[in-house]
C-alpha atoms as a PDB file:
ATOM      1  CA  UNK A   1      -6.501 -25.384  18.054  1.00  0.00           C
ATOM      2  CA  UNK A   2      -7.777 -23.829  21.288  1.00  0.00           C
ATOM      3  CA  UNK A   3      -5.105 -21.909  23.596  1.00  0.00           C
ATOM      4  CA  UNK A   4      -6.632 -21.184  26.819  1.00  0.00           C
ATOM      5  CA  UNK A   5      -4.427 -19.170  29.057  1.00  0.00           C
ATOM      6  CA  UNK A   6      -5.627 -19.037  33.059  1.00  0.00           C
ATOM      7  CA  UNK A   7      -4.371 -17.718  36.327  1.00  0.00           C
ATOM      8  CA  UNK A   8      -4.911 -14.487  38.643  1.00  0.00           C
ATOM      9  CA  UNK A   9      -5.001 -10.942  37.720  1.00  0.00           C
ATOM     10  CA  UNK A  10      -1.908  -9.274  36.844  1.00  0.00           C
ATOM     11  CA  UNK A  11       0.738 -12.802  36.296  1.00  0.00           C
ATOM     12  CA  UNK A  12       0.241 -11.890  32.692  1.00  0.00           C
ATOM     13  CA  UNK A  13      -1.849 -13.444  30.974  1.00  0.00           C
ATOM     14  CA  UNK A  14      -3.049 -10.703  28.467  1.00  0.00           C
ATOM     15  CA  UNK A  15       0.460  -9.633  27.269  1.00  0.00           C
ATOM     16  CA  UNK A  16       1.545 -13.121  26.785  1.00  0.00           C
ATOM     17  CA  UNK A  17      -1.939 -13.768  24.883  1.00  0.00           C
ATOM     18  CA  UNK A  18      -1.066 -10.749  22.181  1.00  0.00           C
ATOM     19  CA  UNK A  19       2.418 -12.267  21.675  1.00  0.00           C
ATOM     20  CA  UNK A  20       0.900 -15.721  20.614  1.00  0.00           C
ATOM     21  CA  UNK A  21      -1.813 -13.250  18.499  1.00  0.00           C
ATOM     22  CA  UNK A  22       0.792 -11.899  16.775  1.00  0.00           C
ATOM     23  CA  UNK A  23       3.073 -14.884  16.082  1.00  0.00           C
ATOM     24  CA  UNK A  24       0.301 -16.899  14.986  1.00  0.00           C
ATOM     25  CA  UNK A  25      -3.164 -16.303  12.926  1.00  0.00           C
ATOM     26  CA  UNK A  26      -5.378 -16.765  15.734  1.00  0.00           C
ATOM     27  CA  UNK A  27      -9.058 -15.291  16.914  1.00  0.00           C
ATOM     28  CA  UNK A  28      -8.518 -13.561  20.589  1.00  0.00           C
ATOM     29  CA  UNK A  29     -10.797 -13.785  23.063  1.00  0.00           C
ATOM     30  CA  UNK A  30     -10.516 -11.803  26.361  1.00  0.00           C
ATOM     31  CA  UNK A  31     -12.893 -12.685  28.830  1.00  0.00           C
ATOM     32  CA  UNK A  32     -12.510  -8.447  30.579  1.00  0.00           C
ATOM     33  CA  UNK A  33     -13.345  -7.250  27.410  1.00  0.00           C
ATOM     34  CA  UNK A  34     -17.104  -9.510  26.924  1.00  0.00           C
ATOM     35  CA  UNK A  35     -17.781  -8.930  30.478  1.00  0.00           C
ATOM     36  CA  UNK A  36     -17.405  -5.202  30.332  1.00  0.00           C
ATOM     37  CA  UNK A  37     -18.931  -4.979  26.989  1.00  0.00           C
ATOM     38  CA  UNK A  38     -21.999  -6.922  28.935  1.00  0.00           C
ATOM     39  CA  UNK A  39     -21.540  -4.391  31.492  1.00  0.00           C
ATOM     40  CA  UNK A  40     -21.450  -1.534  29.788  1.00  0.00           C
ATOM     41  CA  UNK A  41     -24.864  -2.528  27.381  1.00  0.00           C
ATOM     42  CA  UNK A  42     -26.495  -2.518  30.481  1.00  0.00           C
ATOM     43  CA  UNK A  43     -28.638  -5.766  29.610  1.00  0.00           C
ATOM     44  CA  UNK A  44     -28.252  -8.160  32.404  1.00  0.00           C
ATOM     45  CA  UNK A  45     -30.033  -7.560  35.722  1.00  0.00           C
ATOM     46  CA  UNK A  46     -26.887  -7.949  38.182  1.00  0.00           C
ATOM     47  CA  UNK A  47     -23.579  -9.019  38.096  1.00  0.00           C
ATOM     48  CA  UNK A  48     -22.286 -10.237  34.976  1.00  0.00           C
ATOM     49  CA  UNK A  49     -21.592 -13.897  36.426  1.00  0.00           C
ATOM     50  CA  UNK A  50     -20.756 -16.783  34.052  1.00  0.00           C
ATOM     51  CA  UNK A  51     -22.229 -14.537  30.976  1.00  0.00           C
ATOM     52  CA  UNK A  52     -18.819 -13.782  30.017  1.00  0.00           C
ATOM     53  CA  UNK A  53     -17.735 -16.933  29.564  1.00  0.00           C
ATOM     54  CA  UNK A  54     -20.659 -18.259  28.097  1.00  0.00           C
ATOM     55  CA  UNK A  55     -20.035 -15.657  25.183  1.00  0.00           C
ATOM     56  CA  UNK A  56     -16.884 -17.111  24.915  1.00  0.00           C
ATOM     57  CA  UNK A  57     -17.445 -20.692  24.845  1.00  0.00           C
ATOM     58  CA  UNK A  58     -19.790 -19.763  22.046  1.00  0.00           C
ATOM     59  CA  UNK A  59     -17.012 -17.479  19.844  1.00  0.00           C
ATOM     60  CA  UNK A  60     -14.681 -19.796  20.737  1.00  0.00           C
ATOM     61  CA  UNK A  61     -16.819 -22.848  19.175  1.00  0.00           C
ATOM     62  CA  UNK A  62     -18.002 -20.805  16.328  1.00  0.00           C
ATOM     63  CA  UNK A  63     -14.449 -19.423  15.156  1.00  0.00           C
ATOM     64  CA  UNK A  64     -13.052 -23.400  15.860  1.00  0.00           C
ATOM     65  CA  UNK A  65     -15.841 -24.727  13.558  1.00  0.00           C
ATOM     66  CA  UNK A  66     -14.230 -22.357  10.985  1.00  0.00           C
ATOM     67  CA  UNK A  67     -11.066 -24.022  10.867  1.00  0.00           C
ATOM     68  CA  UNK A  68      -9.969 -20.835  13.167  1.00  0.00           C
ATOM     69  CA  UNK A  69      -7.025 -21.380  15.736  1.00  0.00           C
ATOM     70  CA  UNK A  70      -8.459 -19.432  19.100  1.00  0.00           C
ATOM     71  CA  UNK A  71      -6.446 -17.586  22.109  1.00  0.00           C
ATOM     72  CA  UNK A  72      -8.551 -17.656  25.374  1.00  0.00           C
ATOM     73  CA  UNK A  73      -7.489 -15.157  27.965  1.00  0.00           C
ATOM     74  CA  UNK A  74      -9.327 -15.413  31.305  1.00  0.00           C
ATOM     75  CA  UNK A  75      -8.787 -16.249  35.275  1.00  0.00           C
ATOM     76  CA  UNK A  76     -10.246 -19.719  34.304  1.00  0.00           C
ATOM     77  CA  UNK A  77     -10.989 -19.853  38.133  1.00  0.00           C
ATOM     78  CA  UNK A  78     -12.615 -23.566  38.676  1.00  0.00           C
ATOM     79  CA  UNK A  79     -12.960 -26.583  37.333  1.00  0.00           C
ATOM     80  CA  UNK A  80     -16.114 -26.031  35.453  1.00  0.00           C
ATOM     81  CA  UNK A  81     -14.923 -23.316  33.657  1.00  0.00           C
ATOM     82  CA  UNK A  82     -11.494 -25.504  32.647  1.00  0.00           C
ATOM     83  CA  UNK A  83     -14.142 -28.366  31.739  1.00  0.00           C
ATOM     84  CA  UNK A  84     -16.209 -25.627  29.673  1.00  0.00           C
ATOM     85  CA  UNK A  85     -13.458 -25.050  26.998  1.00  0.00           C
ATOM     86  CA  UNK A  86     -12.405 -28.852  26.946  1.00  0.00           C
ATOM     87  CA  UNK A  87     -16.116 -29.441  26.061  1.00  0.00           C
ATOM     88  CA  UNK A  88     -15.439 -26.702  23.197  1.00  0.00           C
ATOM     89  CA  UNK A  89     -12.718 -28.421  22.147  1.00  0.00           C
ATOM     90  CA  UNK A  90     -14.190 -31.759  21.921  1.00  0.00           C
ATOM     91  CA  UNK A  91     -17.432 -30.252  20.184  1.00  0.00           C
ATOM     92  CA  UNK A  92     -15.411 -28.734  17.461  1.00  0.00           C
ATOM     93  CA  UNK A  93     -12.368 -31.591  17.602  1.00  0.00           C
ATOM     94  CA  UNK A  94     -10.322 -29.271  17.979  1.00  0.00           C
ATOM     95  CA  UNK A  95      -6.902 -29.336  19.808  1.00  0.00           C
ATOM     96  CA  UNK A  96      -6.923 -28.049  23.363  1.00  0.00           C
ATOM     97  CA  UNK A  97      -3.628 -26.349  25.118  1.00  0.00           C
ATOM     98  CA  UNK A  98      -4.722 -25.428  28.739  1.00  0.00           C
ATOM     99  CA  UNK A  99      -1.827 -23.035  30.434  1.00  0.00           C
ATOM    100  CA  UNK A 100      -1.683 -21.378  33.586  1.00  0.00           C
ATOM    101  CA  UNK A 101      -0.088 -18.561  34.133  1.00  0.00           C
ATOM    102  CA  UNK A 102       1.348 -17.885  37.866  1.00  0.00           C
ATOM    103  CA  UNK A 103       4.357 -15.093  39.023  1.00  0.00           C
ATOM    104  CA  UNK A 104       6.166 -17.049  41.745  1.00  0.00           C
ATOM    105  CA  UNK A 105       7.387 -12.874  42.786  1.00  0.00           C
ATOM    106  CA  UNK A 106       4.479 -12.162  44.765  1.00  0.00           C
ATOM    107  CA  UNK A 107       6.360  -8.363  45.100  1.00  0.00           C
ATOM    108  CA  UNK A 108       6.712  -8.084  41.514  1.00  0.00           C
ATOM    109  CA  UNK A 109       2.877  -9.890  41.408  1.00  0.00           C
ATOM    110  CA  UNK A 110       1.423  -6.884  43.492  1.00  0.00           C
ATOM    111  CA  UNK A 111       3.659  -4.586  41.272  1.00  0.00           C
ATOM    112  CA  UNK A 112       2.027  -5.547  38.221  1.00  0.00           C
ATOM    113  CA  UNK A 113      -1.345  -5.552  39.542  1.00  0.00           C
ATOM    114  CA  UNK A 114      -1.480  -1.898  41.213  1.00  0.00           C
ATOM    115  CA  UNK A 115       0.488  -0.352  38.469  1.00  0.00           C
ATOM    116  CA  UNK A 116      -2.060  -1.487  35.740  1.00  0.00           C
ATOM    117  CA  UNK A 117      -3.143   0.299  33.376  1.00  0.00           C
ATOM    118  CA  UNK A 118      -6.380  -0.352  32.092  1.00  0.00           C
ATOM    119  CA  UNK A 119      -6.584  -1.047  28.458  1.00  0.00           C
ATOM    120  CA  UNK A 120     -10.475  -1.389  28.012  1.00  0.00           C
ATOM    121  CA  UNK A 121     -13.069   1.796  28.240  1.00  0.00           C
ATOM    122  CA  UNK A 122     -15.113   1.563  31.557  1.00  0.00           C
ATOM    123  CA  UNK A 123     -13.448  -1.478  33.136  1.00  0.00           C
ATOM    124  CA  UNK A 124     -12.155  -1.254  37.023  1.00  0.00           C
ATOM    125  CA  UNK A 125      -8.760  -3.215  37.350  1.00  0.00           C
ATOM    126  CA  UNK A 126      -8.885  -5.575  40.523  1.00  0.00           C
ATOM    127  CA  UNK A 127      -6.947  -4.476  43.792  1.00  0.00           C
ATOM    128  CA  UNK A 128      -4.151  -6.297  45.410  1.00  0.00           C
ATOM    129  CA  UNK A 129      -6.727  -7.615  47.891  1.00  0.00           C
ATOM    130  CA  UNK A 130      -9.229  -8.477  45.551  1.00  0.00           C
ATOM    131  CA  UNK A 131      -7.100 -11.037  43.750  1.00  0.00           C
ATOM    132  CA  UNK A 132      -5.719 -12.556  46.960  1.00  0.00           C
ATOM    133  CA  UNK A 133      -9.242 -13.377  48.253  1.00  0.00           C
ATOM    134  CA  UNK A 134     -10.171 -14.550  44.315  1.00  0.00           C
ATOM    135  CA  UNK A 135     -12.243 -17.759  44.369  1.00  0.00           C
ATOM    136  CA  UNK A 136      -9.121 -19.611  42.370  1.00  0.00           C
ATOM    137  CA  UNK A 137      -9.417 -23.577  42.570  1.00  0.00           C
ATOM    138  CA  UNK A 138      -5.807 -25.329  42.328  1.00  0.00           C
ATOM    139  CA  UNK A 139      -5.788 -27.328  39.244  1.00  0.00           C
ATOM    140  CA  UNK A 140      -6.104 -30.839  39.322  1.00  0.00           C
ATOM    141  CA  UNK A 141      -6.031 -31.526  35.808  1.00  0.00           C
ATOM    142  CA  UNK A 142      -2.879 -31.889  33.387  1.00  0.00           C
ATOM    143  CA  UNK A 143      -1.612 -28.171  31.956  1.00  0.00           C
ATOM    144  CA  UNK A 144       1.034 -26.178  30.577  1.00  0.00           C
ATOM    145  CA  UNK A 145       2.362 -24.062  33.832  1.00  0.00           C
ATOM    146  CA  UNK A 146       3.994 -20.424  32.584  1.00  0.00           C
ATOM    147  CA  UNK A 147       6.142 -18.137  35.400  1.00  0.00           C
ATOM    148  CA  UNK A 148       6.407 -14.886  34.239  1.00  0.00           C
ATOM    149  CA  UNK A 149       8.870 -14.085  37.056  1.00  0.00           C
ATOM    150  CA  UNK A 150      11.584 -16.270  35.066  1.00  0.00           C
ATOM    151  CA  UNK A 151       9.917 -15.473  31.497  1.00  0.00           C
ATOM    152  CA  UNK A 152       9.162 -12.465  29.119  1.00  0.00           C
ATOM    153  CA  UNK A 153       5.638 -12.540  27.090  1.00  0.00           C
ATOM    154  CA  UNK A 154       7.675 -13.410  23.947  1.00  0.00           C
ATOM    155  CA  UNK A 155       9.408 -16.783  26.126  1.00  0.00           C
ATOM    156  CA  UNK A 156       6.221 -17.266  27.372  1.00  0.00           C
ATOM    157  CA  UNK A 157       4.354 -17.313  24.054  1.00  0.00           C
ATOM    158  CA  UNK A 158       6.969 -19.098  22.250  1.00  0.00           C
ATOM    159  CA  UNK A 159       6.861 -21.658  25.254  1.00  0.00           C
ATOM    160  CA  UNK A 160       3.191 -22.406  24.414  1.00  0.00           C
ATOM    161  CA  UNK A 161       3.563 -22.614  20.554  1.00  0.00           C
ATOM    162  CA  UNK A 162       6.349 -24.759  20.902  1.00  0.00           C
ATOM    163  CA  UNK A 163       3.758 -27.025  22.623  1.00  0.00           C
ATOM    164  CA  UNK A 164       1.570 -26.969  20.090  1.00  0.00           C
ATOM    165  CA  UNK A 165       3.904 -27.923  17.553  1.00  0.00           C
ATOM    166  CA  UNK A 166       4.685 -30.797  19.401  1.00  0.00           C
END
């Protein structure tokens, strides 16, 4: 099974990704963590671009070929990254759960986003401005939608797995 959580900076999507970690045996894959890893070797030319996610894709398929359940956290920004991880999922047949995760607060939103704290060595959390003007495509495709303005993580991540058992 493949859990890919999506949506802006700051609605949540990390915390709610370590609650499903914890209630199920699952690999984790955060998409700030390859991208400053990539960053932080120092061995791409520029911007990190899609490299991130092409890491992922390729965990992701490697760990589902195992028989390994895997937790995708990432902005999951446009529709060829959503179609990216259904490919995954249909390369491994694997189950797919796609979920976006919005905060219908925008004060509590902003809140969450300049009160951050960052979590992983070298990497430089987004501004308030920075995620309104994020290249984020609506979704057009079916998905799970989370609002962690009316959820916790734990409702949220229980939310998803009840999904999946379904």
């Amino acid at each position: 099974m493949l859990i890919v959580l999506g949506g802006l900076p700051g609605t949540g999507k990390t915390t709610i990704a370590r609650e499903i970690a914890e209630l199920v045996p699952a690999v984790y894959l955060r998409i700030d963590t390859i991208e400053q890893a990539l960053r932080s070797a120092r061995v791409l030319a520029g911007d990190v671009g899609p490299a991130g996610y092409i890491v992922a894709y390729d965990l992701a398929r490697a760990n589902l070929s195992l028989g390994q359940a895997v937790v995708a956290d990432c902005v999951n920004p446009l529709p060829v990254t959503r179609e990216a991880w259904r490919t995954v999922a249909a390369d491994t047949a694997s189950r797919i759960v796609e979920v976006e995760i919005v905060c219908s607060d925008i004060a509590e939103h902003r809140r969450r986003v300049e009160q951050r704290s960052v979590d992983v060595p070298g990497l430089v959390p987004p501004t308030w401005a920075s995620v309104q003007r994020h290249d984020y495509a609506p979704w057009t495709t079916q998905r799970l939608v989370i609002d962690t303005a009316t959820l916790s993580a734990r409702e949220a991540a229980q939310s998803i797995l009840s999904q999946v058992r379904d």
